[in-house]
Each structure stands twice: as C-alpha cells, then as structure tokens.
PDB file of N, CA and C in Angstrom:
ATOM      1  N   UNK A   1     -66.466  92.321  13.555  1.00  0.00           N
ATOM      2  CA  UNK A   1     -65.091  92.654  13.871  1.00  0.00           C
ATOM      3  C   UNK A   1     -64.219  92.314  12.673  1.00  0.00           C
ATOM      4  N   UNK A   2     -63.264  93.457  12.404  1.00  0.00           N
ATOM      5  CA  UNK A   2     -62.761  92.980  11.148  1.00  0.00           C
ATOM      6  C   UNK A   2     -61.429  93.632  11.486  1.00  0.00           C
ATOM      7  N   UNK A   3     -60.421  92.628  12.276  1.00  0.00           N
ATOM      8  CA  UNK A   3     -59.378  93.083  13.124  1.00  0.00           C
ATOM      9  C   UNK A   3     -58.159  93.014  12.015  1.00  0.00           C
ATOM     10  N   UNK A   4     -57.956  92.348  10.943  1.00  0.00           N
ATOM     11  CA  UNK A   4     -57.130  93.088   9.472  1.00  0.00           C
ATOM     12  C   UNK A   4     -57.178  94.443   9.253  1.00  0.00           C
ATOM     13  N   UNK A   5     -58.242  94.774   9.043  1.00  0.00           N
ATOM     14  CA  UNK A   5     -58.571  96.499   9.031  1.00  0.00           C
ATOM     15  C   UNK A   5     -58.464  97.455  10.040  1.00  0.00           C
ATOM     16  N   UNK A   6     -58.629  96.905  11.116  1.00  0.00           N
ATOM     17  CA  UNK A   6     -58.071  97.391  12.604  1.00  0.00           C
ATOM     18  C   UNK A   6     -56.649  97.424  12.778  1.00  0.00           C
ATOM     19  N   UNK A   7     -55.655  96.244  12.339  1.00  0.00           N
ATOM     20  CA  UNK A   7     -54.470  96.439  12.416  1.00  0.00           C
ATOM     21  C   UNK A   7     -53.849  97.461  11.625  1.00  0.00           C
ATOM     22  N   UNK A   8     -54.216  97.539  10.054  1.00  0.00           N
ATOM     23  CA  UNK A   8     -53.502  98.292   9.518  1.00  0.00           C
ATOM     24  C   UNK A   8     -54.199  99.616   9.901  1.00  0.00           C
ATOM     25  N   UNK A   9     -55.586 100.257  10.294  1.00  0.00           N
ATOM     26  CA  UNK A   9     -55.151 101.527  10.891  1.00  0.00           C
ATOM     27  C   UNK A   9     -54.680 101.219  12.178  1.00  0.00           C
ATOM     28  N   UNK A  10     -54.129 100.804  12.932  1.00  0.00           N
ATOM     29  CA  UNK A  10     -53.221 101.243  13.737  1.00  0.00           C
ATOM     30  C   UNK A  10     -51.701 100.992  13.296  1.00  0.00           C
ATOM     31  N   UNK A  11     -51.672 100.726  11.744  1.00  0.00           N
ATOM     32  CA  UNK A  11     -50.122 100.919  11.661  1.00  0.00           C
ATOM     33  C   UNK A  11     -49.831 101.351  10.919  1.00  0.00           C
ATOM     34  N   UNK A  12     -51.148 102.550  10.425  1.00  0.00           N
ATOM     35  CA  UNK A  12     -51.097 103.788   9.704  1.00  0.00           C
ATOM     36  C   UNK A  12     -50.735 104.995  10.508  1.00  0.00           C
ATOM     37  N   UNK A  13     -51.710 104.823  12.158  1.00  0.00           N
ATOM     38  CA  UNK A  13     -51.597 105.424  12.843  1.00  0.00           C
ATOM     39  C   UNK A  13     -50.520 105.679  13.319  1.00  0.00           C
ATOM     40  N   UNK A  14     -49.480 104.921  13.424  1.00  0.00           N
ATOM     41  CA  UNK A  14     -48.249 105.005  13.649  1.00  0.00           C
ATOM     42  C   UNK A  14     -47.371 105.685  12.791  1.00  0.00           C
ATOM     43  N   UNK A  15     -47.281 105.077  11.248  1.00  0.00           N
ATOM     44  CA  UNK A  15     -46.850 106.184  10.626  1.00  0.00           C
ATOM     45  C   UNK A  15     -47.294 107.871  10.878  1.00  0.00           C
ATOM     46  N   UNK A  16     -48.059 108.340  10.968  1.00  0.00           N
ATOM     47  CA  UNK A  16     -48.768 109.360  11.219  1.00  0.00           C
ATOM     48  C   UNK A  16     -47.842 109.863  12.611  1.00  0.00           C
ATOM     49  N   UNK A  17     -47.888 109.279  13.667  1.00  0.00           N
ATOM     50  CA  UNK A  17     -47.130 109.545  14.730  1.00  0.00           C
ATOM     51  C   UNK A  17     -45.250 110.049  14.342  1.00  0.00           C
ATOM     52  N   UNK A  18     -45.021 109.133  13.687  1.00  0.00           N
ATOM     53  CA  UNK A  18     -43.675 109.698  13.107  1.00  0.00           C
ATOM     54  C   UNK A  18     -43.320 110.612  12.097  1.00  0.00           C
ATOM     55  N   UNK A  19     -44.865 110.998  11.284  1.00  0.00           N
ATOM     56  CA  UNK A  19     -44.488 112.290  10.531  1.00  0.00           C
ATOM     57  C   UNK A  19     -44.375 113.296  11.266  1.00  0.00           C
ATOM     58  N   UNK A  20     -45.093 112.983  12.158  1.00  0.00           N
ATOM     59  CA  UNK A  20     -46.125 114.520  13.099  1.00  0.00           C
ATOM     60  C   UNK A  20     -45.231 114.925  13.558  1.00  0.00           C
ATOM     61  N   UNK A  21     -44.113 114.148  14.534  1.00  0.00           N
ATOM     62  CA  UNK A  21     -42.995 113.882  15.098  1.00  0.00           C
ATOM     63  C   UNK A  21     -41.607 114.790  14.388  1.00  0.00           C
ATOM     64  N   UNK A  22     -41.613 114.757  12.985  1.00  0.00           N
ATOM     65  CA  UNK A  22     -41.029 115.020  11.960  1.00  0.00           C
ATOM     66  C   UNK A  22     -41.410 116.629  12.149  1.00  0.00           C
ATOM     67  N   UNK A  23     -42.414 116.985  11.728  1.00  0.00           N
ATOM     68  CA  UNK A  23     -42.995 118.081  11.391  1.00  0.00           C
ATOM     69  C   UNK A  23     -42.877 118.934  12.617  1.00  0.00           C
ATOM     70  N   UNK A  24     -43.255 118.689  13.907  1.00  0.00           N
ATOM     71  CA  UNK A  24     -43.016 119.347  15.022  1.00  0.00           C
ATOM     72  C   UNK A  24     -41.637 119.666  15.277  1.00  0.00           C
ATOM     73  N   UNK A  25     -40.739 119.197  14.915  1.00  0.00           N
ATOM     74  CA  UNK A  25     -39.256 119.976  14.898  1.00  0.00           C
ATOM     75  C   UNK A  25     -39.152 120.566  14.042  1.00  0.00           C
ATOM     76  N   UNK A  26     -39.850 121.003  12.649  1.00  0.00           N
ATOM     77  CA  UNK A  26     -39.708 121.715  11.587  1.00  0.00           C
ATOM     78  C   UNK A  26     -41.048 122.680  12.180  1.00  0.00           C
ATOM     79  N   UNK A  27     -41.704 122.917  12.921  1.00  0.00           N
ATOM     80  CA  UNK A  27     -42.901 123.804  13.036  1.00  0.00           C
ATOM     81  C   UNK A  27     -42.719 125.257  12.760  1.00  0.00           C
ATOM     82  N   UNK A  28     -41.586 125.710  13.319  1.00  0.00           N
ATOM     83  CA  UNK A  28     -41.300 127.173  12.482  1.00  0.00           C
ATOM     84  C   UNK A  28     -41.267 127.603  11.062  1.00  0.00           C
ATOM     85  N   UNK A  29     -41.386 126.440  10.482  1.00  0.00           N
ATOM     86  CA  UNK A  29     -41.417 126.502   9.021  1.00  0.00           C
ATOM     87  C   UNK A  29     -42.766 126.972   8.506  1.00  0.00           C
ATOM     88  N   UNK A  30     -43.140 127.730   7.267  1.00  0.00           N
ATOM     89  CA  UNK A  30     -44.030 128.118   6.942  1.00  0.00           C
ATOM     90  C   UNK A  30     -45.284 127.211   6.873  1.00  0.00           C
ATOM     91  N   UNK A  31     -46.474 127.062   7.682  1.00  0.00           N
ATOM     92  CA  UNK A  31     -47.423 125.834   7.303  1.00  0.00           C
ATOM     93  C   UNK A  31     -47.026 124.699   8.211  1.00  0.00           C
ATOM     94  N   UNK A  32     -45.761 124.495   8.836  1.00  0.00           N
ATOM     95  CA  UNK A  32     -45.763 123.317   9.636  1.00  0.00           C
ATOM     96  C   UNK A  32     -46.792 123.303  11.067  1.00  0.00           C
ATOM     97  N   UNK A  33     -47.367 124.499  11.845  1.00  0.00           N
ATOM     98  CA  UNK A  33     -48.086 123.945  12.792  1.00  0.00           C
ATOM     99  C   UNK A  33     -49.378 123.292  12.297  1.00  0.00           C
ATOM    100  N   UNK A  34     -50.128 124.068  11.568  1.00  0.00           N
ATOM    101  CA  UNK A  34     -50.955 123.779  11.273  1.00  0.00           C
ATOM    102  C   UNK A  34     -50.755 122.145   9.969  1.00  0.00           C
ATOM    103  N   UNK A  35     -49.888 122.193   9.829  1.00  0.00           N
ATOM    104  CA  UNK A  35     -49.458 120.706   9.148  1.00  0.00           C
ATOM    105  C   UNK A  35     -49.520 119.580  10.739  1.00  0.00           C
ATOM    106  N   UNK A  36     -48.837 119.947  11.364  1.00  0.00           N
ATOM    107  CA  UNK A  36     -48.970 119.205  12.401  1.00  0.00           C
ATOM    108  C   UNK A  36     -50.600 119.095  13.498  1.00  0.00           C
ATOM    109  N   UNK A  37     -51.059 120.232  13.582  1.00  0.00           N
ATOM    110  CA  UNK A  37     -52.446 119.971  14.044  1.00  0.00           C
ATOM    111  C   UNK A  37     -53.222 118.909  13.555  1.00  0.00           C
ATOM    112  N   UNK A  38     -53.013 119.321  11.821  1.00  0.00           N
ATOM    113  CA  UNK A  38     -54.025 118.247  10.949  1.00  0.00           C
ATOM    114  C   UNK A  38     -53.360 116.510  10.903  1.00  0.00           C
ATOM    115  N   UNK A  39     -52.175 116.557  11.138  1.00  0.00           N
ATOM    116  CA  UNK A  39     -52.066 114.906  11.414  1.00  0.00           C
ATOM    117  C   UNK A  39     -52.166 114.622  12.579  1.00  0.00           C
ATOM    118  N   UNK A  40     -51.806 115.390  13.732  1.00  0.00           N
ATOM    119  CA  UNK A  40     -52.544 114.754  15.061  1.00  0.00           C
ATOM    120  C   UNK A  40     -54.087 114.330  14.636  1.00  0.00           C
ATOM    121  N   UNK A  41     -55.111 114.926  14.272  1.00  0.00           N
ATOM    122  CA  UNK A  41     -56.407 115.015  14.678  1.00  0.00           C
ATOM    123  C   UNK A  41     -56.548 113.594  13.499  1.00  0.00           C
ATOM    124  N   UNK A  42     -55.872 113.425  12.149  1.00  0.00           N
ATOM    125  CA  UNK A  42     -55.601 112.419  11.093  1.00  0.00           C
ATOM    126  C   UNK A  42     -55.139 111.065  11.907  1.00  0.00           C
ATOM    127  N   UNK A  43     -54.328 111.267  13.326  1.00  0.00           N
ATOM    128  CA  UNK A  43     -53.928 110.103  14.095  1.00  0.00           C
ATOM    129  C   UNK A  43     -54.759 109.612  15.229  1.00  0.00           C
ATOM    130  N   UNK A  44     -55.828 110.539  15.747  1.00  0.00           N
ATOM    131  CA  UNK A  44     -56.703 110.261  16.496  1.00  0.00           C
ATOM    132  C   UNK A  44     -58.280 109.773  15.826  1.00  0.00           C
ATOM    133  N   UNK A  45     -58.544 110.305  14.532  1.00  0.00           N
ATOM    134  CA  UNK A  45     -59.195 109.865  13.973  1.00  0.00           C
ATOM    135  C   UNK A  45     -59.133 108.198  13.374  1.00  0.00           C
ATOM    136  N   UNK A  46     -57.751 108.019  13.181  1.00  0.00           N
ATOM    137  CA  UNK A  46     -57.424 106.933  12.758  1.00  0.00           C
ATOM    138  C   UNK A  46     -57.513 105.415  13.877  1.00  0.00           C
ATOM    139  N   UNK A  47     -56.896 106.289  14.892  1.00  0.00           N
ATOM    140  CA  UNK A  47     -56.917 104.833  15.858  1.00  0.00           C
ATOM    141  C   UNK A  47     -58.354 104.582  16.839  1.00  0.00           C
ATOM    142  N   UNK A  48     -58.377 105.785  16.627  1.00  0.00           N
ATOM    143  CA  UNK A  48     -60.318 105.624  17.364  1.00  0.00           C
ATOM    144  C   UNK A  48     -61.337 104.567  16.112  1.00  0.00           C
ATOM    145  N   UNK A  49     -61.536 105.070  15.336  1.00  0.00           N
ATOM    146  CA  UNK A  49     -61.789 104.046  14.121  1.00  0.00           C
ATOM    147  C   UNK A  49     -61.271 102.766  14.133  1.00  0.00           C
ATOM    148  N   UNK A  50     -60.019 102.514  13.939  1.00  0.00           N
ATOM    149  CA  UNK A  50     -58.934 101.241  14.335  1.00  0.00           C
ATOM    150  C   UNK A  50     -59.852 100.262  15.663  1.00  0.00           C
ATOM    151  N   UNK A  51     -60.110 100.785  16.630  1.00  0.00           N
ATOM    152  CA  UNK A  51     -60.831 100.205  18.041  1.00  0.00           C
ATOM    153  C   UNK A  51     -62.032 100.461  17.436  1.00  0.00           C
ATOM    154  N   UNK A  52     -62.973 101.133  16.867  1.00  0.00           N
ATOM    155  CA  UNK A  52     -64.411 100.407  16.030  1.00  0.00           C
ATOM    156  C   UNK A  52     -64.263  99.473  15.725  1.00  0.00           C
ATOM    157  N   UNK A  53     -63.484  99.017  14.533  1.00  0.00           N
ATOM    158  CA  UNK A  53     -63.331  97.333  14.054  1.00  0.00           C
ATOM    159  C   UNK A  53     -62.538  96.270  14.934  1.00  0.00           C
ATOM    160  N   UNK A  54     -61.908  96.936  15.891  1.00  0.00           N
ATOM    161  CA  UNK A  54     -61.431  95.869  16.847  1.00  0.00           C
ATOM    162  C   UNK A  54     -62.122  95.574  17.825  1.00  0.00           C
ATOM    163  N   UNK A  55     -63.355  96.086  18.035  1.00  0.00           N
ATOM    164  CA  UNK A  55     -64.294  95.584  19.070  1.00  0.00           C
ATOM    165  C   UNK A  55     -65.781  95.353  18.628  1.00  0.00           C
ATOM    166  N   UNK A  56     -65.834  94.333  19.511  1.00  0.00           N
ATOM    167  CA  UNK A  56     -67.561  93.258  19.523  1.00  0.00           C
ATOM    168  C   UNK A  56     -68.721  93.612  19.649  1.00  0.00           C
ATOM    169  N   UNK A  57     -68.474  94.430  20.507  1.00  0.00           N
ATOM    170  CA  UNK A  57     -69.892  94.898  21.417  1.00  0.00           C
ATOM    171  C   UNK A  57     -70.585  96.269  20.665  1.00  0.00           C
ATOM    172  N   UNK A  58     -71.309  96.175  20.122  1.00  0.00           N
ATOM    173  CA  UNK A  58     -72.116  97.014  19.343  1.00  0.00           C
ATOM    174  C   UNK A  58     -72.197  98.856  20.195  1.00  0.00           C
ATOM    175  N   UNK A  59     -72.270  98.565  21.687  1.00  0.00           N
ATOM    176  CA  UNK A  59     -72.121 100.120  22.327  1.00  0.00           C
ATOM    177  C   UNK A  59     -71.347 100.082  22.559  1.00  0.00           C
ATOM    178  N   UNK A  60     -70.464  99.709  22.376  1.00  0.00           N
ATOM    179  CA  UNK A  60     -69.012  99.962  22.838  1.00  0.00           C
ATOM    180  C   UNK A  60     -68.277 100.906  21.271  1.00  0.00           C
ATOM    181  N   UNK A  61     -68.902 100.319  20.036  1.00  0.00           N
ATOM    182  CA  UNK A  61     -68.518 100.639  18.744  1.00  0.00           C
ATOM    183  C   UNK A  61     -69.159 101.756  19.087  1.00  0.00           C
ATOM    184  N   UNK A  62     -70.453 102.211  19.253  1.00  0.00           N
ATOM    185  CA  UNK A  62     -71.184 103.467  19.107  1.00  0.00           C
ATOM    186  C   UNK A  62     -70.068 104.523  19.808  1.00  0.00           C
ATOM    187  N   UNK A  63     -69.075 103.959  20.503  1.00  0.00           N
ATOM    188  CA  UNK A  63     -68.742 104.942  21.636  1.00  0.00           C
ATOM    189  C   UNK A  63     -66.916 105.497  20.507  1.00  0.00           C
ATOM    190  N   UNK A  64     -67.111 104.469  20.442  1.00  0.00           N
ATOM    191  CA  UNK A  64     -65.549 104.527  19.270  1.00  0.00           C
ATOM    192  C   UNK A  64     -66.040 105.609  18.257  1.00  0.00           C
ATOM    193  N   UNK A  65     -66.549 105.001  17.714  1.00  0.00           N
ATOM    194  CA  UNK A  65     -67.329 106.272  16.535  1.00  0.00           C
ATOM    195  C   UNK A  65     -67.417 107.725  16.790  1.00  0.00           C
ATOM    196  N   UNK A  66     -68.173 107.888  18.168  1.00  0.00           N
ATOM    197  CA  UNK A  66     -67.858 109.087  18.648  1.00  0.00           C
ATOM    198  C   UNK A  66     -66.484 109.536  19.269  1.00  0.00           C
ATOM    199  N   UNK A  67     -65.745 108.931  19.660  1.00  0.00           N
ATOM    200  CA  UNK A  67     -64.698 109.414  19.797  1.00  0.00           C
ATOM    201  C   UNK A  67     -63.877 110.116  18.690  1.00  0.00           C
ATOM    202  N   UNK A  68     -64.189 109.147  17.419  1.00  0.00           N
ATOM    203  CA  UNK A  68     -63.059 109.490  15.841  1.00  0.00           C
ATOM    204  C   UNK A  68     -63.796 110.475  15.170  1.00  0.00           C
ATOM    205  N   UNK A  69     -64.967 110.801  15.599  1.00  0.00           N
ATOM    206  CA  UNK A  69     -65.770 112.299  15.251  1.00  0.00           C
ATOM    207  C   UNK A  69     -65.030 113.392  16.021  1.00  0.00           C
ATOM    208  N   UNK A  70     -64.090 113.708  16.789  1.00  0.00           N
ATOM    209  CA  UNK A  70     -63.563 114.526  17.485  1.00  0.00           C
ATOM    210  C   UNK A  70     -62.580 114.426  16.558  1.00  0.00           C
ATOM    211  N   UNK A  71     -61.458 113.791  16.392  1.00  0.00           N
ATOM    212  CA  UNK A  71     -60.448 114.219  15.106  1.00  0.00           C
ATOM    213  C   UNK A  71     -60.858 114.276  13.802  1.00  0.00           C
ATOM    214  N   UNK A  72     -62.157 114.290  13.687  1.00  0.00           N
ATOM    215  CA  UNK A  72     -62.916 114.848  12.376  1.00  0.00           C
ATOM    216  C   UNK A  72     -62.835 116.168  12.365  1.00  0.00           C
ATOM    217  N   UNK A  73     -63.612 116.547  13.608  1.00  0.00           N
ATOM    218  CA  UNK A  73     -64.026 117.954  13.895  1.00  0.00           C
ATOM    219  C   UNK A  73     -62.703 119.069  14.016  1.00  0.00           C
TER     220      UNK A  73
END
C-alpha cells in the first residue's frame, strides 16, 4: 500500500473533474466532446488506480486494476 501515491491520484483526479467540467460547457466547440470523453475515461482511470494503492488485500487490487482497464479502453 502506498497511500502517498493514492492520494495524489485522487487529487489529480479531481483536477481532471474540474477541467472536464470546464470543457463540457464549451462542448460545442470544435474537439471539445471528444476532449471531454478522453478526460472522463483519464478520471476513471485515475481514481480506479488511486484505490489499487490504497488497498491491502491483493484480490481486491486484482479487481481495481480491472476496473482502470475500462478507462483505458
């Protein structure tokens, strides 16, 4: 567990939440949805990862991992 590295992605993840936030009122703009798709999936990737290093239990990590493979994909 390496909950330093866990904190700051989740307070990356957060930034990320307030660009996205940003960008979704600009979405009519040329490139903004798809700007915004890619930091949602950049914010789910992030905090799913974030809960890998914040947790103990070895299947419980296996399960995190797969989750932050979905905002990969």
């Amino acid at each position: 567990m390496n909950s330093t590295y866990g904190a700051w992605l989740l307070v990356a993840g957060a930034g990320l939440l307030v660009v996205a936030g940003t960008v979704w009122r600009r979405r009519s703009a040329p490139g903004g949805l798809a700007l915004f798709v890619m930091l949602v999936s950049l914010w789910l990737w992030d905090w799913m990862y974030a809960g890998y290093w914040l947790t103990n239990s070895s299947a419980i990590k296996i399960i995190w991992l797969d989750l932050a493979y979905v905002g990969v994909v």
